[in-house]
PDB file of N, CA and C in Angstrom:
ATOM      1  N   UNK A   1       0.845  -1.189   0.000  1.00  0.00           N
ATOM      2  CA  UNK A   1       0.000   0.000   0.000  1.00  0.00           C
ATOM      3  C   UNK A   1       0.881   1.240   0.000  1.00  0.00           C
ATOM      4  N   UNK A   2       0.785   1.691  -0.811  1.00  0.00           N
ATOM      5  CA  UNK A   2       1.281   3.445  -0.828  1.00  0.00           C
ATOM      6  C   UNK A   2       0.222   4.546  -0.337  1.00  0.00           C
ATOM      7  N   UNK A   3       1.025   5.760   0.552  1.00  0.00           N
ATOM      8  CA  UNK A   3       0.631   6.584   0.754  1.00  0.00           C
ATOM      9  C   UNK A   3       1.036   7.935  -0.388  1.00  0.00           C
ATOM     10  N   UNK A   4       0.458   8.952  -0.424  1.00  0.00           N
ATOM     11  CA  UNK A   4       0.525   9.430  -1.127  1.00  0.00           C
ATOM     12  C   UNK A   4       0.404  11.330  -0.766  1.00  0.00           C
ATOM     13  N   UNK A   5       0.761  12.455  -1.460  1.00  0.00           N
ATOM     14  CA  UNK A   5       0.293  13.670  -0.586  1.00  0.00           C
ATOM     15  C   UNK A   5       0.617  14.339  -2.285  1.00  0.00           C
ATOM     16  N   UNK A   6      -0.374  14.930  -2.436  1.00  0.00           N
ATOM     17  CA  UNK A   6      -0.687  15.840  -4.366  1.00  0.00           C
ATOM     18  C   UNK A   6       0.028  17.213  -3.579  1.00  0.00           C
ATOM     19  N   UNK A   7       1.213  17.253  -4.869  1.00  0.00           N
ATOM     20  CA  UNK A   7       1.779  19.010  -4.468  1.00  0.00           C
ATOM     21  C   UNK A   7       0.979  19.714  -6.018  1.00  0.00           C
ATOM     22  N   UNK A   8       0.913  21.065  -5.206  1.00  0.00           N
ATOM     23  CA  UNK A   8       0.224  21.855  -6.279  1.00  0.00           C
ATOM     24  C   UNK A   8       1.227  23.191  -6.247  1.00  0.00           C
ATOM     25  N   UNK A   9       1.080  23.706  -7.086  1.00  0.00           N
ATOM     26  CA  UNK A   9       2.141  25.158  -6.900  1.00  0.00           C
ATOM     27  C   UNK A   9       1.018  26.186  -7.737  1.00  0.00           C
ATOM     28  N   UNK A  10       0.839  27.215  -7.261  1.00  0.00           N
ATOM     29  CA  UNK A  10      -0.083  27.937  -7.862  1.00  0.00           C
ATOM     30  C   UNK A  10      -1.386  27.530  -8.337  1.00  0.00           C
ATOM     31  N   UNK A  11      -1.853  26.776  -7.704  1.00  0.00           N
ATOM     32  CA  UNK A  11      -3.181  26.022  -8.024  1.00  0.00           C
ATOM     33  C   UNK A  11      -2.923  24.939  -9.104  1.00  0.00           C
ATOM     34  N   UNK A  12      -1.498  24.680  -9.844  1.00  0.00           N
ATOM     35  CA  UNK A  12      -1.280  23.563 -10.705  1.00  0.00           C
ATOM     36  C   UNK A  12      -0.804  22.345 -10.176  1.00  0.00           C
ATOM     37  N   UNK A  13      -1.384  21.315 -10.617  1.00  0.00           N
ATOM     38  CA  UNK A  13      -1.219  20.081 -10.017  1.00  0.00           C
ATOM     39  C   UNK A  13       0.403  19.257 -10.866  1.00  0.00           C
ATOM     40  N   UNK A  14       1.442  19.644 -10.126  1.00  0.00           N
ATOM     41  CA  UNK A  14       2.747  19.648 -10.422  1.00  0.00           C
ATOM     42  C   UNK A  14       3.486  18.356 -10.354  1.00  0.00           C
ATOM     43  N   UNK A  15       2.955  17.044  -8.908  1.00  0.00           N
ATOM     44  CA  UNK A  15       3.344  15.772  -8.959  1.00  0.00           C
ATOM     45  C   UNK A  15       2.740  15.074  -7.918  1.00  0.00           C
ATOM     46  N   UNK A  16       3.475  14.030  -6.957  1.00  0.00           N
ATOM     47  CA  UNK A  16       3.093  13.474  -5.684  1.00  0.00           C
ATOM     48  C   UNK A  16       4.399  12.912  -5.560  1.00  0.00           C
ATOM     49  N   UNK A  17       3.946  13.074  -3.858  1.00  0.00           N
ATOM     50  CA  UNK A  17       5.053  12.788  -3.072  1.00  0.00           C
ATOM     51  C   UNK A  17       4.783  11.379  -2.347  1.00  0.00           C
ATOM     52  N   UNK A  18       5.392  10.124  -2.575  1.00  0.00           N
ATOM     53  CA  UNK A  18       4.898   9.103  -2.190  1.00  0.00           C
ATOM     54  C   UNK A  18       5.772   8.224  -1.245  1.00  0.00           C
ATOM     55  N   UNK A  19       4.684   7.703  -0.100  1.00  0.00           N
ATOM     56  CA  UNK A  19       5.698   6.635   0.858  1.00  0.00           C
ATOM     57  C   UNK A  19       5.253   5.903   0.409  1.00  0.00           C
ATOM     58  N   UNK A  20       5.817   4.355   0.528  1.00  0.00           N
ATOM     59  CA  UNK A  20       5.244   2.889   0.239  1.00  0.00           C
ATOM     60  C   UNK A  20       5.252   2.716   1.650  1.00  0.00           C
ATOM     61  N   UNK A  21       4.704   1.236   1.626  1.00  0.00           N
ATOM     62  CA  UNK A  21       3.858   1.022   2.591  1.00  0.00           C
ATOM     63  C   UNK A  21       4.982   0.509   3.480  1.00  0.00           C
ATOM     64  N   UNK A  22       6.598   0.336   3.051  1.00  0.00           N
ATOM     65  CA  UNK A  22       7.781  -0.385   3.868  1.00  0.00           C
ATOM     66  C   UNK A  22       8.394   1.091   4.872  1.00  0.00           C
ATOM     67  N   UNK A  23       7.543   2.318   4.060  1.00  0.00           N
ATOM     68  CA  UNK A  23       8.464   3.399   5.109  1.00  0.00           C
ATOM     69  C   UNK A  23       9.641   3.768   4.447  1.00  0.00           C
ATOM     70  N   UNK A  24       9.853   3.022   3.357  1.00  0.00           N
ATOM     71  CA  UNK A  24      10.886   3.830   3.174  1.00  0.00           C
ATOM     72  C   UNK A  24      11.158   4.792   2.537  1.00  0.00           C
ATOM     73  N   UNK A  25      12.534   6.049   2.697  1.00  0.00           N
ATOM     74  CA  UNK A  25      12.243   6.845   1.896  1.00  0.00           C
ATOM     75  C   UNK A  25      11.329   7.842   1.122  1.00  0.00           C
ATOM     76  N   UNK A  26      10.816   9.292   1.428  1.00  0.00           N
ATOM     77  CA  UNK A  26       9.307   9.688   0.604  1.00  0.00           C
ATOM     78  C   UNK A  26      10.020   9.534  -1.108  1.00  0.00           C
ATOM     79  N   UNK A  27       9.639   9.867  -1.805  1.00  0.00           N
ATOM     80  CA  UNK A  27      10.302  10.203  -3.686  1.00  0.00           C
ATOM     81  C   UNK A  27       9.410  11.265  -3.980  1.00  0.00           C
ATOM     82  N   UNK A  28       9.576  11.839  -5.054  1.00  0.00           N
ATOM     83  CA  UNK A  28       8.588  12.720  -6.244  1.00  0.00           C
ATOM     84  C   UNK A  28       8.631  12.068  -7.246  1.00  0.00           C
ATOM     85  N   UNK A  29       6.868  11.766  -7.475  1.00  0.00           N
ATOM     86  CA  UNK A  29       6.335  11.520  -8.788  1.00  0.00           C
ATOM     87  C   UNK A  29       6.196  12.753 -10.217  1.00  0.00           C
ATOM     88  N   UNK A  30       6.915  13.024 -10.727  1.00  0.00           N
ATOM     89  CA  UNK A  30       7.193  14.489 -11.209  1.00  0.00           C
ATOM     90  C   UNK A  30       5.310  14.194 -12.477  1.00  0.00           C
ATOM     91  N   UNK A  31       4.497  15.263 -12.394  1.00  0.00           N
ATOM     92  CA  UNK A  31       3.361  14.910 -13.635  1.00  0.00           C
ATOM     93  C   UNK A  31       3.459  16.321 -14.132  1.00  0.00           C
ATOM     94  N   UNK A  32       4.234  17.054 -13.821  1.00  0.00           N
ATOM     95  CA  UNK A  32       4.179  18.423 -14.628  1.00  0.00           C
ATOM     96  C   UNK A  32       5.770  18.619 -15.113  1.00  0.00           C
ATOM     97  N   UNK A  33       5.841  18.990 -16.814  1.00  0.00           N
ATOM     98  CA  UNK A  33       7.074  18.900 -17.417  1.00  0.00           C
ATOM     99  C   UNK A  33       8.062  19.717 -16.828  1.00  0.00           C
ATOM    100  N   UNK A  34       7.680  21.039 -16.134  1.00  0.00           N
ATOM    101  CA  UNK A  34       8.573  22.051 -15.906  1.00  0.00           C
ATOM    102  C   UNK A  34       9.482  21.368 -14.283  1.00  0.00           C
ATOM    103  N   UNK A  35       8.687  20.382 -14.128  1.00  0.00           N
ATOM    104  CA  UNK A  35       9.511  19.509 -12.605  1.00  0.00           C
ATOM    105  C   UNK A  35       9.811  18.194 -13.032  1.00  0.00           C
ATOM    106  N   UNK A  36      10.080  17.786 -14.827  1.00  0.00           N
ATOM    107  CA  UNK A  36      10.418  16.915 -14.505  1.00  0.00           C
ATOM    108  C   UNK A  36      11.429  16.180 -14.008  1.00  0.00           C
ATOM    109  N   UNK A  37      12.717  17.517 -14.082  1.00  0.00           N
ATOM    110  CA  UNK A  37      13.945  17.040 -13.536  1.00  0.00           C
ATOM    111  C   UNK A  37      14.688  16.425 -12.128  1.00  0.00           C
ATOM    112  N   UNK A  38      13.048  16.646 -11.729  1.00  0.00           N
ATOM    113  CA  UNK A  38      13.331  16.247 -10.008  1.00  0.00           C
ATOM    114  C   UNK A  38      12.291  14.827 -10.116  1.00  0.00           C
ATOM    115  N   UNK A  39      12.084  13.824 -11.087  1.00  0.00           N
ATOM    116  CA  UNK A  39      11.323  13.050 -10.921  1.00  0.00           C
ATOM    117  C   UNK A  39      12.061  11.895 -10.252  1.00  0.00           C
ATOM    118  N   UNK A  40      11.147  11.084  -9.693  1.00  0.00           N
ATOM    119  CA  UNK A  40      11.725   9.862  -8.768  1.00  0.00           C
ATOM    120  C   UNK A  40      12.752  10.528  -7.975  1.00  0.00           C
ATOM    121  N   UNK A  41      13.169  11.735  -7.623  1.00  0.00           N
ATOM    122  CA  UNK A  41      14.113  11.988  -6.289  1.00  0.00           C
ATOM    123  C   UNK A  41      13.671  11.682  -4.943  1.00  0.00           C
ATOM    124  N   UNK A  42      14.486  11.483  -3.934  1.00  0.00           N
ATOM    125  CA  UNK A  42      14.797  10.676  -2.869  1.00  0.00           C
ATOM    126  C   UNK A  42      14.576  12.048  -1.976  1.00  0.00           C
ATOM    127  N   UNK A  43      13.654  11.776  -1.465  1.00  0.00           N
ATOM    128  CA  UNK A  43      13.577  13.405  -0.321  1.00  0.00           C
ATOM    129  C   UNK A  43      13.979  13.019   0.873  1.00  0.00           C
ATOM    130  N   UNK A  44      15.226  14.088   0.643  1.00  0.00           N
ATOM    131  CA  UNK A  44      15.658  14.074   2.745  1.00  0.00           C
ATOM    132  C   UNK A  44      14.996  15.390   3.336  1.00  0.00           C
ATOM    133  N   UNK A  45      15.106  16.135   3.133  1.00  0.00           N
ATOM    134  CA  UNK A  45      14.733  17.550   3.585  1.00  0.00           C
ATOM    135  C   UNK A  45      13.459  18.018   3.168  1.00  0.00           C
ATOM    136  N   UNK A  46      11.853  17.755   3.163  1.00  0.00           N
ATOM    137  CA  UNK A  46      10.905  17.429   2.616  1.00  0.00           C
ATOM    138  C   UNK A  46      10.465  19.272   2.463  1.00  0.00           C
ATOM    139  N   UNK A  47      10.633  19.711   3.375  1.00  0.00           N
ATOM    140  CA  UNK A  47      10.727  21.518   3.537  1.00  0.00           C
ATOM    141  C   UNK A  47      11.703  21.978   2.258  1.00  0.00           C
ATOM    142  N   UNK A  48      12.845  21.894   2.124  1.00  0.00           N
ATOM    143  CA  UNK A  48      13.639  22.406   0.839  1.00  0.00           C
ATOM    144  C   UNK A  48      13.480  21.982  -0.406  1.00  0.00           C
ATOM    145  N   UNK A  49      12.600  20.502  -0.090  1.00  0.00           N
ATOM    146  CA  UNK A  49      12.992  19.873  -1.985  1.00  0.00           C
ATOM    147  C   UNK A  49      11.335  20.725  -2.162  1.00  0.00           C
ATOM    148  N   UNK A  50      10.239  21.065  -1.554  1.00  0.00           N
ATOM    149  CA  UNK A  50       8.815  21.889  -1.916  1.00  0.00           C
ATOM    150  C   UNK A  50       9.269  23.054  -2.873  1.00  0.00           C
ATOM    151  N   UNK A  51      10.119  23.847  -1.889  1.00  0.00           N
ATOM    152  CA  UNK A  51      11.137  25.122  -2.078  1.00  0.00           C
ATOM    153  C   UNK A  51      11.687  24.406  -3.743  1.00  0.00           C
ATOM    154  N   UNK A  52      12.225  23.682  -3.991  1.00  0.00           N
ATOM    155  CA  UNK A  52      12.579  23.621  -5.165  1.00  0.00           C
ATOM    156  C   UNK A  52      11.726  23.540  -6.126  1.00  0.00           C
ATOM    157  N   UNK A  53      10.741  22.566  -5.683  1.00  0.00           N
ATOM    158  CA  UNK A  53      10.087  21.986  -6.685  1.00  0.00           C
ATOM    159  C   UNK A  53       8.939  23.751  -7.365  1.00  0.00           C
ATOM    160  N   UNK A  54       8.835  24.682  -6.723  1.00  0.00           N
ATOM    161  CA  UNK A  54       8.779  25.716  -7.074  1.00  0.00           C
ATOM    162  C   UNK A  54       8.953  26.798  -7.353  1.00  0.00           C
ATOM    163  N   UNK A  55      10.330  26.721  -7.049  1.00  0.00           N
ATOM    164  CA  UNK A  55      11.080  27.451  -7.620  1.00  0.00           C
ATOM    165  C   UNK A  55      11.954  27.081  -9.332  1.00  0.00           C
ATOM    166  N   UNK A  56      11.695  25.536  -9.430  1.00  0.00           N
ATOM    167  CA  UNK A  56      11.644  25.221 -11.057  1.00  0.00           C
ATOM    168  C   UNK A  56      10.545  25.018 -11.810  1.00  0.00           C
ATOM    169  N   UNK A  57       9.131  25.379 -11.044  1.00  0.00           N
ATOM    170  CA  UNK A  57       7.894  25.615 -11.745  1.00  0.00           C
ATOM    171  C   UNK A  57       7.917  26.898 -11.937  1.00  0.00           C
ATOM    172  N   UNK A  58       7.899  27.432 -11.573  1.00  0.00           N
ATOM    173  CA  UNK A  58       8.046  28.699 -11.465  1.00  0.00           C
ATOM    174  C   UNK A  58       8.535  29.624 -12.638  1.00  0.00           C
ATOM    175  N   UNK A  59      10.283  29.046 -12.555  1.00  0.00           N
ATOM    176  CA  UNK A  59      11.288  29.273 -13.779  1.00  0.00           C
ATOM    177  C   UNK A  59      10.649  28.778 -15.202  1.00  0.00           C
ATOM    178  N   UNK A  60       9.936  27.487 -14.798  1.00  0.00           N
ATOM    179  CA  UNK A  60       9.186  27.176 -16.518  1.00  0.00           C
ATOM    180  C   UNK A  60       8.301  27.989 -16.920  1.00  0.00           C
ATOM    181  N   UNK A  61       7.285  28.251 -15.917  1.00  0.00           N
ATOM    182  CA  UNK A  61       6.671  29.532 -16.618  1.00  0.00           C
ATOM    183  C   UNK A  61       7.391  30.675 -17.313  1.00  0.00           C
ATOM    184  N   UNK A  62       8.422  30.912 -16.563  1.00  0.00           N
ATOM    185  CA  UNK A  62       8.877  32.073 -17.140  1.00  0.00           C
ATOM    186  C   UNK A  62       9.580  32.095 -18.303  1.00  0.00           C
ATOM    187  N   UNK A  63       9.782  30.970 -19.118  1.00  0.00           N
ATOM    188  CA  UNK A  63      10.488  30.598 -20.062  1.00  0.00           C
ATOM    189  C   UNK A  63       9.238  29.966 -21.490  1.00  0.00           C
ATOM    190  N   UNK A  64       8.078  30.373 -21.286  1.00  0.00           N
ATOM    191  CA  UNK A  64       6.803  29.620 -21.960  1.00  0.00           C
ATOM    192  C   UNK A  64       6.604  31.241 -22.548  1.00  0.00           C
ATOM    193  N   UNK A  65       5.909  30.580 -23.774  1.00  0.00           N
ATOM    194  CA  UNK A  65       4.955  31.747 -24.503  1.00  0.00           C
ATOM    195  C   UNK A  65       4.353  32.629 -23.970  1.00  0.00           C
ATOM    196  N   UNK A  66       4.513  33.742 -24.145  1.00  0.00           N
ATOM    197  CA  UNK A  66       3.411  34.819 -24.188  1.00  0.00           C
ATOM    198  C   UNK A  66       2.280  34.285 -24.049  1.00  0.00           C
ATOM    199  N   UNK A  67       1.394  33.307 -25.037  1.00  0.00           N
ATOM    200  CA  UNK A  67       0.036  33.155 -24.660  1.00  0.00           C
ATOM    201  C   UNK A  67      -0.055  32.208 -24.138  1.00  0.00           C
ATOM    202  N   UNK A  68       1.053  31.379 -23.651  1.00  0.00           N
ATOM    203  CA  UNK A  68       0.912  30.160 -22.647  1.00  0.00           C
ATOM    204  C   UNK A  68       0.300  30.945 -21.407  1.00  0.00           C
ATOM    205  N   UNK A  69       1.644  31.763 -20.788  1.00  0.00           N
ATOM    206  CA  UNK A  69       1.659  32.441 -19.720  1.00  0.00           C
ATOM    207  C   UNK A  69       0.258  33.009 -20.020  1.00  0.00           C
ATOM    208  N   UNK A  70      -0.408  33.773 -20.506  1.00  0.00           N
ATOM    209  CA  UNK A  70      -1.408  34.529 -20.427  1.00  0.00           C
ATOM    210  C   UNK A  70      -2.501  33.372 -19.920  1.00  0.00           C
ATOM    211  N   UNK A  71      -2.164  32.048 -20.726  1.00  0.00           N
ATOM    212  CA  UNK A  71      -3.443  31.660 -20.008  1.00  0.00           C
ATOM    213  C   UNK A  71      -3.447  30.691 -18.915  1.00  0.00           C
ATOM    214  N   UNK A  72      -1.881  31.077 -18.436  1.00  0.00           N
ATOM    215  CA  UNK A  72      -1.998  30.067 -17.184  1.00  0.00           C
ATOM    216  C   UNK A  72      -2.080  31.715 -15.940  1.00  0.00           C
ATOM    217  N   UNK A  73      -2.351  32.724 -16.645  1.00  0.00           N
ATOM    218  CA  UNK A  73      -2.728  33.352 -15.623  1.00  0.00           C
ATOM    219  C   UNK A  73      -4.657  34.036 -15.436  1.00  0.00           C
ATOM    220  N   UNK A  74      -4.762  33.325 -16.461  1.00  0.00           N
ATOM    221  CA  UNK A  74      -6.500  33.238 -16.188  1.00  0.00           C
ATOM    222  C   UNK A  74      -7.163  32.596 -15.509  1.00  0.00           C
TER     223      UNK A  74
END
């Protein structure tokens, strides 16, 4: 059995953070492209890797179209 906890960053649904049922280790399930570089990572510091994981959502927006951005701000 896995547990599971949905991160969102700005109301976007960005990945999950998952324990299995042995305890070990949490990971990131990365489901949004701009985080996928942190997919399947090994979280020690569950407070700093959040901090990351939006601070490289973040950066993808800022690197997207004009009318991307426009309509991820509607």
């Amino acid at each position: 059995m896995y547990n599971s906890q949905t991160i969102e960053v700005d109301g976007t649904f960005v990945g999950t953070i998952i324990l299995d049922a042995e305890h070990r280790p949490q990971r990131f399930y990365a489901a949004h492209d701009s985080v996928r570089p942190l997919h399947d990572r090994i979280l020690s510091e569950r407070d700093d890797f959040l901090r990351e994981v939006m601070r490289q959502f973040r950066s993808g927006q800022d690197q997207a179209t004009p009318h991307a951005s426009a309509l991820w701000q509607s």
